[in-house]
C-alpha atoms as a PDB file:
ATOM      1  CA  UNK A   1       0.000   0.000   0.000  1.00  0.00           C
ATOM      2  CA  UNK A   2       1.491   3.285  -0.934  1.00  0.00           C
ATOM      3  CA  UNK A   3       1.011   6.354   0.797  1.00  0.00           C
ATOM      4  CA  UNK A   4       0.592   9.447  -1.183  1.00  0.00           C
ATOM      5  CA  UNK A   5       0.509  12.682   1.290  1.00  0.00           C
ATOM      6  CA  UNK A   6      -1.131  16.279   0.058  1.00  0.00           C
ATOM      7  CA  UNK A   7       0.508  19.234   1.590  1.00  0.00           C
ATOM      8  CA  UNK A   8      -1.126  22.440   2.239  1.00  0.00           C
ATOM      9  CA  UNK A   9      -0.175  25.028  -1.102  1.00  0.00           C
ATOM     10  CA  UNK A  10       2.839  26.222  -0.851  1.00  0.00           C
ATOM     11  CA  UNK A  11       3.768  27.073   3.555  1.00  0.00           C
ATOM     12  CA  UNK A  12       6.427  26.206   5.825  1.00  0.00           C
ATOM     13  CA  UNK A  13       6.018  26.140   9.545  1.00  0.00           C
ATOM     14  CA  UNK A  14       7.667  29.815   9.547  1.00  0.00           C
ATOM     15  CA  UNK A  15       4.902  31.236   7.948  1.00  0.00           C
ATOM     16  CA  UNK A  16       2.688  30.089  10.614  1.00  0.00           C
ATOM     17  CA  UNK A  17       2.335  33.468  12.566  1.00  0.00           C
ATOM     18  CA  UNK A  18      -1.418  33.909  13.734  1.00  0.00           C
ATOM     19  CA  UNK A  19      -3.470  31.300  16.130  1.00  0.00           C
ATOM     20  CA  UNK A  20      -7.077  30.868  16.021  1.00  0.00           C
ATOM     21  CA  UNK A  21      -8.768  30.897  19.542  1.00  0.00           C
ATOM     22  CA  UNK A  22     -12.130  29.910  20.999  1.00  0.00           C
ATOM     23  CA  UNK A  23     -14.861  32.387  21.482  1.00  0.00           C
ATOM     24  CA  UNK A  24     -18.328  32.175  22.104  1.00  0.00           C
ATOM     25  CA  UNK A  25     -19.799  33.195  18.814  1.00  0.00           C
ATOM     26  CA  UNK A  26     -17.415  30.677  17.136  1.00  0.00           C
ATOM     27  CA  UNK A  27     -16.897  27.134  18.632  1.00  0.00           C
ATOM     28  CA  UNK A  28     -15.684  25.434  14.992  1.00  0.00           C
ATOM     29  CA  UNK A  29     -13.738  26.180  11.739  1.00  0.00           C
ATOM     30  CA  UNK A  30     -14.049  24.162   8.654  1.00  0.00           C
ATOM     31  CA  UNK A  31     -11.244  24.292   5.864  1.00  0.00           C
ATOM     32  CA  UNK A  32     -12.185  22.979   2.747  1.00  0.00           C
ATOM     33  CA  UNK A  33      -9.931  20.644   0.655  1.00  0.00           C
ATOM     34  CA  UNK A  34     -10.262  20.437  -3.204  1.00  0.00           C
ATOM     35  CA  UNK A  35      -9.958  16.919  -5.050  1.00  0.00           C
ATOM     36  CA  UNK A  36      -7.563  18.052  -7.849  1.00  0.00           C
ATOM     37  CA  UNK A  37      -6.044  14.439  -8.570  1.00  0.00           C
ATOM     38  CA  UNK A  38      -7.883  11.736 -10.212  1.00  0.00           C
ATOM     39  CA  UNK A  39      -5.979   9.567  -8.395  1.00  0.00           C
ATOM     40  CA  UNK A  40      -7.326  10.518  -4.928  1.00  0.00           C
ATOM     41  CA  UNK A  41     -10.852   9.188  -5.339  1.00  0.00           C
ATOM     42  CA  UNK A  42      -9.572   5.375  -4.396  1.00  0.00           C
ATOM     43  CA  UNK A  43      -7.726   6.805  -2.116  1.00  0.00           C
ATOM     44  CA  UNK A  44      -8.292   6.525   1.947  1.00  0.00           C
ATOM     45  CA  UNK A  45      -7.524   9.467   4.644  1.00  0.00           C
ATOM     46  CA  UNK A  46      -5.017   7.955   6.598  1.00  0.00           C
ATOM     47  CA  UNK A  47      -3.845  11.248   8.712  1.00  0.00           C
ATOM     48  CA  UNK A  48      -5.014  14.550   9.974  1.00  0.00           C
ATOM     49  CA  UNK A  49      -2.141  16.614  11.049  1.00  0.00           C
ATOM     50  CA  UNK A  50      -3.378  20.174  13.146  1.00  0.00           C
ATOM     51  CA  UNK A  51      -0.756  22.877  14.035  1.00  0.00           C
ATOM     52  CA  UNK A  52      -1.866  23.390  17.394  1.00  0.00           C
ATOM     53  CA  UNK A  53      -0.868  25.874  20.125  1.00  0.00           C
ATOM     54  CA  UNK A  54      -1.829  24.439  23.541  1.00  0.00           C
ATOM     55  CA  UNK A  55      -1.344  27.042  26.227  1.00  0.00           C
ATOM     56  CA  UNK A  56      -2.043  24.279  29.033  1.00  0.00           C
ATOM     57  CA  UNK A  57      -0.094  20.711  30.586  1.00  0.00           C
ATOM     58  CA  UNK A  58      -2.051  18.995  27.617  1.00  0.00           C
ATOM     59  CA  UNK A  59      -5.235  19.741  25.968  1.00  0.00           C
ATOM     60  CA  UNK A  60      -7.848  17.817  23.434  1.00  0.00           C
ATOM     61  CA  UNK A  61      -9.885  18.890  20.494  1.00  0.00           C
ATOM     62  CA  UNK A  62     -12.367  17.444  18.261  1.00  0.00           C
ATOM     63  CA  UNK A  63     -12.481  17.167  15.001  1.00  0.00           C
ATOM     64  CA  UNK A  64     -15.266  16.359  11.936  1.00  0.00           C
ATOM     65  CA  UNK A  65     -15.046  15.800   8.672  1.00  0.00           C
ATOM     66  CA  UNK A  66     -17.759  16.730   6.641  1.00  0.00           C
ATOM     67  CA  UNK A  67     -19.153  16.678   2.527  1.00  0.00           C
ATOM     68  CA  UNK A  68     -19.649  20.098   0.505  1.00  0.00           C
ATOM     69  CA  UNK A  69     -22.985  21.187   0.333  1.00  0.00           C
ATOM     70  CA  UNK A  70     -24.613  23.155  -3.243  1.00  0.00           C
ATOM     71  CA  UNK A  71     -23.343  26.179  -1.507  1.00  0.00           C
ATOM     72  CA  UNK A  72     -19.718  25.015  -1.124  1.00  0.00           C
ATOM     73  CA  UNK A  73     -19.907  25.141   2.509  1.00  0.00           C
ATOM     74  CA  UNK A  74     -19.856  22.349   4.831  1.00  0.00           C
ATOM     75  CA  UNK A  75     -22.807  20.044   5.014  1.00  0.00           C
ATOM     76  CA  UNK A  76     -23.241  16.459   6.449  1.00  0.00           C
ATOM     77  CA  UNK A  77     -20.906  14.506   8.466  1.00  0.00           C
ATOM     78  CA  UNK A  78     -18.819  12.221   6.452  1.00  0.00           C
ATOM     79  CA  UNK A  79     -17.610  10.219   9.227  1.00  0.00           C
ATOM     80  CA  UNK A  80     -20.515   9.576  12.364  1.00  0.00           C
ATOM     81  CA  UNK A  81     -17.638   8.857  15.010  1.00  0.00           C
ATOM     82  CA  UNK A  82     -15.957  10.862  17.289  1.00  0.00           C
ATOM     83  CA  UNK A  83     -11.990  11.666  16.188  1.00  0.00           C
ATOM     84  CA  UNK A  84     -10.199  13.692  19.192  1.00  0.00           C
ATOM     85  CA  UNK A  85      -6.934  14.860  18.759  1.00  0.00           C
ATOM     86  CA  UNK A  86      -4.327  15.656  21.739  1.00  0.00           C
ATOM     87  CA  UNK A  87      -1.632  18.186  22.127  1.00  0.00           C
ATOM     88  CA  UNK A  88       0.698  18.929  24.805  1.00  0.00           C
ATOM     89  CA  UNK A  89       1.711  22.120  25.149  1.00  0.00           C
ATOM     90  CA  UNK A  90       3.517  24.539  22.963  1.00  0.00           C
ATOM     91  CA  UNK A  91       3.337  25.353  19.393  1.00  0.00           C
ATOM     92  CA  UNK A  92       3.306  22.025  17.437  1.00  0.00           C
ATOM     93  CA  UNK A  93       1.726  19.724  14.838  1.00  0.00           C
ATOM     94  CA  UNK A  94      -0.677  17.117  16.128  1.00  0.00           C
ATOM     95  CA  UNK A  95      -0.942  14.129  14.458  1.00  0.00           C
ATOM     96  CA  UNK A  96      -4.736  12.291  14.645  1.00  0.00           C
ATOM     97  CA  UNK A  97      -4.575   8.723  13.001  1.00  0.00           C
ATOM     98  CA  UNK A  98      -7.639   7.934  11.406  1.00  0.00           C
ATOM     99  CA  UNK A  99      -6.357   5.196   8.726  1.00  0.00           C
ATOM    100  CA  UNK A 100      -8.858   2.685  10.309  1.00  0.00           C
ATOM    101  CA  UNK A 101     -11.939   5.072   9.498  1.00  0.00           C
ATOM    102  CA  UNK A 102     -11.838   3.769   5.553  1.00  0.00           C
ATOM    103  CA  UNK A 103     -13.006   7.789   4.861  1.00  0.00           C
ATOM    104  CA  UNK A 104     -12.447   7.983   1.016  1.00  0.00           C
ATOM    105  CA  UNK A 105     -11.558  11.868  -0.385  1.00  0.00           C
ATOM    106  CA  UNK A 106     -15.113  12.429  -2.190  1.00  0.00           C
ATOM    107  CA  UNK A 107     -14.563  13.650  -5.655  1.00  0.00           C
ATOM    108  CA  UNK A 108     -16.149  16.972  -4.731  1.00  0.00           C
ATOM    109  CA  UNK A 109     -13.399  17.158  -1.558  1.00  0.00           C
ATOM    110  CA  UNK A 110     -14.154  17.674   1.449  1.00  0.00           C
ATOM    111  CA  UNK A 111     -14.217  19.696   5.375  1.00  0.00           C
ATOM    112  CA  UNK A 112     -12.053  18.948   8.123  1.00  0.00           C
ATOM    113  CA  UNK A 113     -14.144  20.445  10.815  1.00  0.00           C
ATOM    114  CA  UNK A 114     -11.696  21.670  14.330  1.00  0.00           C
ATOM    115  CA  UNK A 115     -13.775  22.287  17.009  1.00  0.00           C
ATOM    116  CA  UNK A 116     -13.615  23.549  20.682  1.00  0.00           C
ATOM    117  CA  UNK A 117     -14.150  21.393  23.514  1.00  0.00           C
ATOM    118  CA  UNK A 118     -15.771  22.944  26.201  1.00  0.00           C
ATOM    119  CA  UNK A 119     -14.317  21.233  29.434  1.00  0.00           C
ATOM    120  CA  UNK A 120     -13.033  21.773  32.406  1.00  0.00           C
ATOM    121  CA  UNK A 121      -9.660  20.853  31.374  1.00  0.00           C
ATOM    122  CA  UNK A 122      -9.215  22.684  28.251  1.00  0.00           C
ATOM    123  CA  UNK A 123     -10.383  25.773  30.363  1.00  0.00           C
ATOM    124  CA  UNK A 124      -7.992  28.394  31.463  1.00  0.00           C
ATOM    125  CA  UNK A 125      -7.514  31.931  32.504  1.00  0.00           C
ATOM    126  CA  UNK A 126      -4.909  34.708  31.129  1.00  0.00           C
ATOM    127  CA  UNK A 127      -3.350  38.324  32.203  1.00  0.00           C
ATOM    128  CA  UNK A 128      -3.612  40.485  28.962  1.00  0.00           C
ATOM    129  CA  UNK A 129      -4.820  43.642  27.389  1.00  0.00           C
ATOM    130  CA  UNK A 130      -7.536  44.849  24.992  1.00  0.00           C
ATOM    131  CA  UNK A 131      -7.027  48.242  23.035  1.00  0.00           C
ATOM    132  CA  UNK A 132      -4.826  50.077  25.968  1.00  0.00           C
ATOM    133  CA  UNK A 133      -1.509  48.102  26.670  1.00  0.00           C
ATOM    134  CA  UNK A 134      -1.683  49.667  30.496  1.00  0.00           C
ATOM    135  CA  UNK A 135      -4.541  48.131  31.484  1.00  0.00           C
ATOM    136  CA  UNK A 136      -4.342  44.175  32.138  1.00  0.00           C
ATOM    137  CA  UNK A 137      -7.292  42.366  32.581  1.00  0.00           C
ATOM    138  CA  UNK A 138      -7.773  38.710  33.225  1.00  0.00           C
ATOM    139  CA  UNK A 139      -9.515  36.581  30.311  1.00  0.00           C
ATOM    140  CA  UNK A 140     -11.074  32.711  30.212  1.00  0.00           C
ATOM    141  CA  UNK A 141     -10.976  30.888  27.043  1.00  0.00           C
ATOM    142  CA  UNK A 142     -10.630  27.316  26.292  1.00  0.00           C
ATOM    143  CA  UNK A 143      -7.527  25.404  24.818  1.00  0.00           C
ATOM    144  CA  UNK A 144      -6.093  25.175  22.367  1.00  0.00           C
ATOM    145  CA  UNK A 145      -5.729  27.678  19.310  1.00  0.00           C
ATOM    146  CA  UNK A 146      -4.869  26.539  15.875  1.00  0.00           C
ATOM    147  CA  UNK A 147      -2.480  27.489  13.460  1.00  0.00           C
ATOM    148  CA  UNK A 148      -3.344  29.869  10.824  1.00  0.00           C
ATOM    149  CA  UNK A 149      -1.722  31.092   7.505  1.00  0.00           C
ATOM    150  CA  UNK A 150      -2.278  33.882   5.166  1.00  0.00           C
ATOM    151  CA  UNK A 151      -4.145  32.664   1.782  1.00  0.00           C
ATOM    152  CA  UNK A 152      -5.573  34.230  -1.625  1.00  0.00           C
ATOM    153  CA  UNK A 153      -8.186  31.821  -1.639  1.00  0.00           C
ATOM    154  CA  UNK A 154     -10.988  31.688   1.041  1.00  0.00           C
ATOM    155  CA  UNK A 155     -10.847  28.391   2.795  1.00  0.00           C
ATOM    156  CA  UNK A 156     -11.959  29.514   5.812  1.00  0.00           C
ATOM    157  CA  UNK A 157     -15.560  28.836   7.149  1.00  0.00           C
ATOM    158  CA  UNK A 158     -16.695  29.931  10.999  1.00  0.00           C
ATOM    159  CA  UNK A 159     -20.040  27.961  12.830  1.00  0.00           C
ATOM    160  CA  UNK A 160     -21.851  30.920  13.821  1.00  0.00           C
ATOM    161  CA  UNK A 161     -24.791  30.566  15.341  1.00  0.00           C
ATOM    162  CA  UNK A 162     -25.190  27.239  13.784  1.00  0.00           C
ATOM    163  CA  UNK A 163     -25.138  28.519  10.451  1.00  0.00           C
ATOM    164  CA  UNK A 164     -21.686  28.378   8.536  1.00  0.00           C
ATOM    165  CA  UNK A 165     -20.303  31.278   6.995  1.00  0.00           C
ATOM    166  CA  UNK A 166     -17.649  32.147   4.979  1.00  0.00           C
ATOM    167  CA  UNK A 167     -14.806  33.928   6.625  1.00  0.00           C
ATOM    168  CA  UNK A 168     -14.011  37.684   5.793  1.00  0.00           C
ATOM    169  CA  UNK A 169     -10.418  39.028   4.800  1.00  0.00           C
ATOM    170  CA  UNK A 170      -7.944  39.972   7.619  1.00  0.00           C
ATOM    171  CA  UNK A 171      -8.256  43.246   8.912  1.00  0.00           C
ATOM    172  CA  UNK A 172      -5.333  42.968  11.312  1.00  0.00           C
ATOM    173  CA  UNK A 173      -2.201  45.023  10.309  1.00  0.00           C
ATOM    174  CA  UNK A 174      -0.085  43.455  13.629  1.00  0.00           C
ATOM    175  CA  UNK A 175       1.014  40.871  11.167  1.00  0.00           C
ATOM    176  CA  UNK A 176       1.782  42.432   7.288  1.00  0.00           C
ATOM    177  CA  UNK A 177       1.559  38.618   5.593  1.00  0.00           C
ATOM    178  CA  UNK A 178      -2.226  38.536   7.273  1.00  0.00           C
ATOM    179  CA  UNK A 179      -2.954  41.762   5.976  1.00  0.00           C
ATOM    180  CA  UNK A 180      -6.245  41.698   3.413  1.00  0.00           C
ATOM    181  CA  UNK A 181      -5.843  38.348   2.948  1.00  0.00           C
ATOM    182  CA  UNK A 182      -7.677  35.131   4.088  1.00  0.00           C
ATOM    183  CA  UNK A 183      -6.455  33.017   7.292  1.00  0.00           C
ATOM    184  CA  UNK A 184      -6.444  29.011   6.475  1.00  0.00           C
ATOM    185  CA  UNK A 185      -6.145  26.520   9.396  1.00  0.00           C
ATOM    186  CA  UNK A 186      -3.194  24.566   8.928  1.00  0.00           C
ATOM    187  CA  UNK A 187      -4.029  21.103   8.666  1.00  0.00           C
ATOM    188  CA  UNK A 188      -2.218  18.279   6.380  1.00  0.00           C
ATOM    189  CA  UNK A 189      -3.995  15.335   4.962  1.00  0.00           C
ATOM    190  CA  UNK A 190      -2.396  12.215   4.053  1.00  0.00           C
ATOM    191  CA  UNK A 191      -3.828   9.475   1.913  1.00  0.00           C
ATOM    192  CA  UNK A 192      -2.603   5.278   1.377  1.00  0.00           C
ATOM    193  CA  UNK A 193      -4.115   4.409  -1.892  1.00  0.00           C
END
């Protein structure tokens, strides 16, 4: 059985600058992956590797993969199961084996969902700042964030309000390669044929 592995277009781990983070209006991100190989179609997901930052000992997330829909967003679940990935903490790829799933890469492509879970261990508390870097305040969130990189094309879809939406353009100018463009989680798929 060979293994044939699809890397994200064209980034290094350098050019992973910006971390997604939970909030309460936005509890999963879908990234969408085109089937441009012929190939690929008898080919089965073996791995799901997340850039994760975990802020925490250790920390787990979920994750979903899911068919396009007639609008191009994300629409049923592919896979029924649960598939939970762990990271420990830092800045890091997780790798989430899922080779005994027999998930297929759908003509059409498909979601990798990343979502939040809400528990008492991925919860934590921080000391920083909103608009005025004098004031400190303390913030809760949940672990962990995931990686993001700048993009032309628009990936990117946000569960809000259990409706999925299309992500908007960067508006942050903290980070010039973010700057008016789109932010894509960075996830790697690999396929055995």
């Amino acid at each position: 059985m060979g293994t044939e592995k699809f890397v994200l277009d064209g980034f290094e781990d350098a050019d992973i600058k910006y971390l997604i983070g939970y909030s309460k209006d936005k509890n999963k991100i879908a990234r969408f992956f085109e089937n441009r190989y012929e190939s690929t179609s008898n080919s089965y997901l073996s791995t799901i590797n997340v850039f994760v930052g975990c802020e925490i000992e250790s920390c787990d997330f979920g994750v979903e993969i899911y068919s396009v829909g007639k609008n191009g967003n994300p629409d049923n679940p592919i896979y029924d199961g649960e598939i939970t990935g762990y990271a420990k903490e830092g800045n890091h790829w997780t790798v989430i084996d899922v080779s005994g799933l027999g998930i297929k890469f759908p003509k059409q492509g498909l979601f990798i969902v990343l979502k939040w879970l809400l528990t008492e261990e991925n919860f934590y508390e921080f000391n920083g700042h909103k608009k005025d870097p004098n004031k400190r305040f303390i913030f809760t969130t949940y672990a962990p964030q995931f990686g993001t990189y700048p993009k032309d094309n628009r990936y990117l879809w946000v569960l809000k309000n259990d409706v999925w939406e299309k992500e908007e353009k960067n508006t942050i100018s903290i980070l010039r390669k973010y700057e008016d463009k789109y932010t894509e989680p960075a996830i790697e798929l690999e396929f055995e044929s």
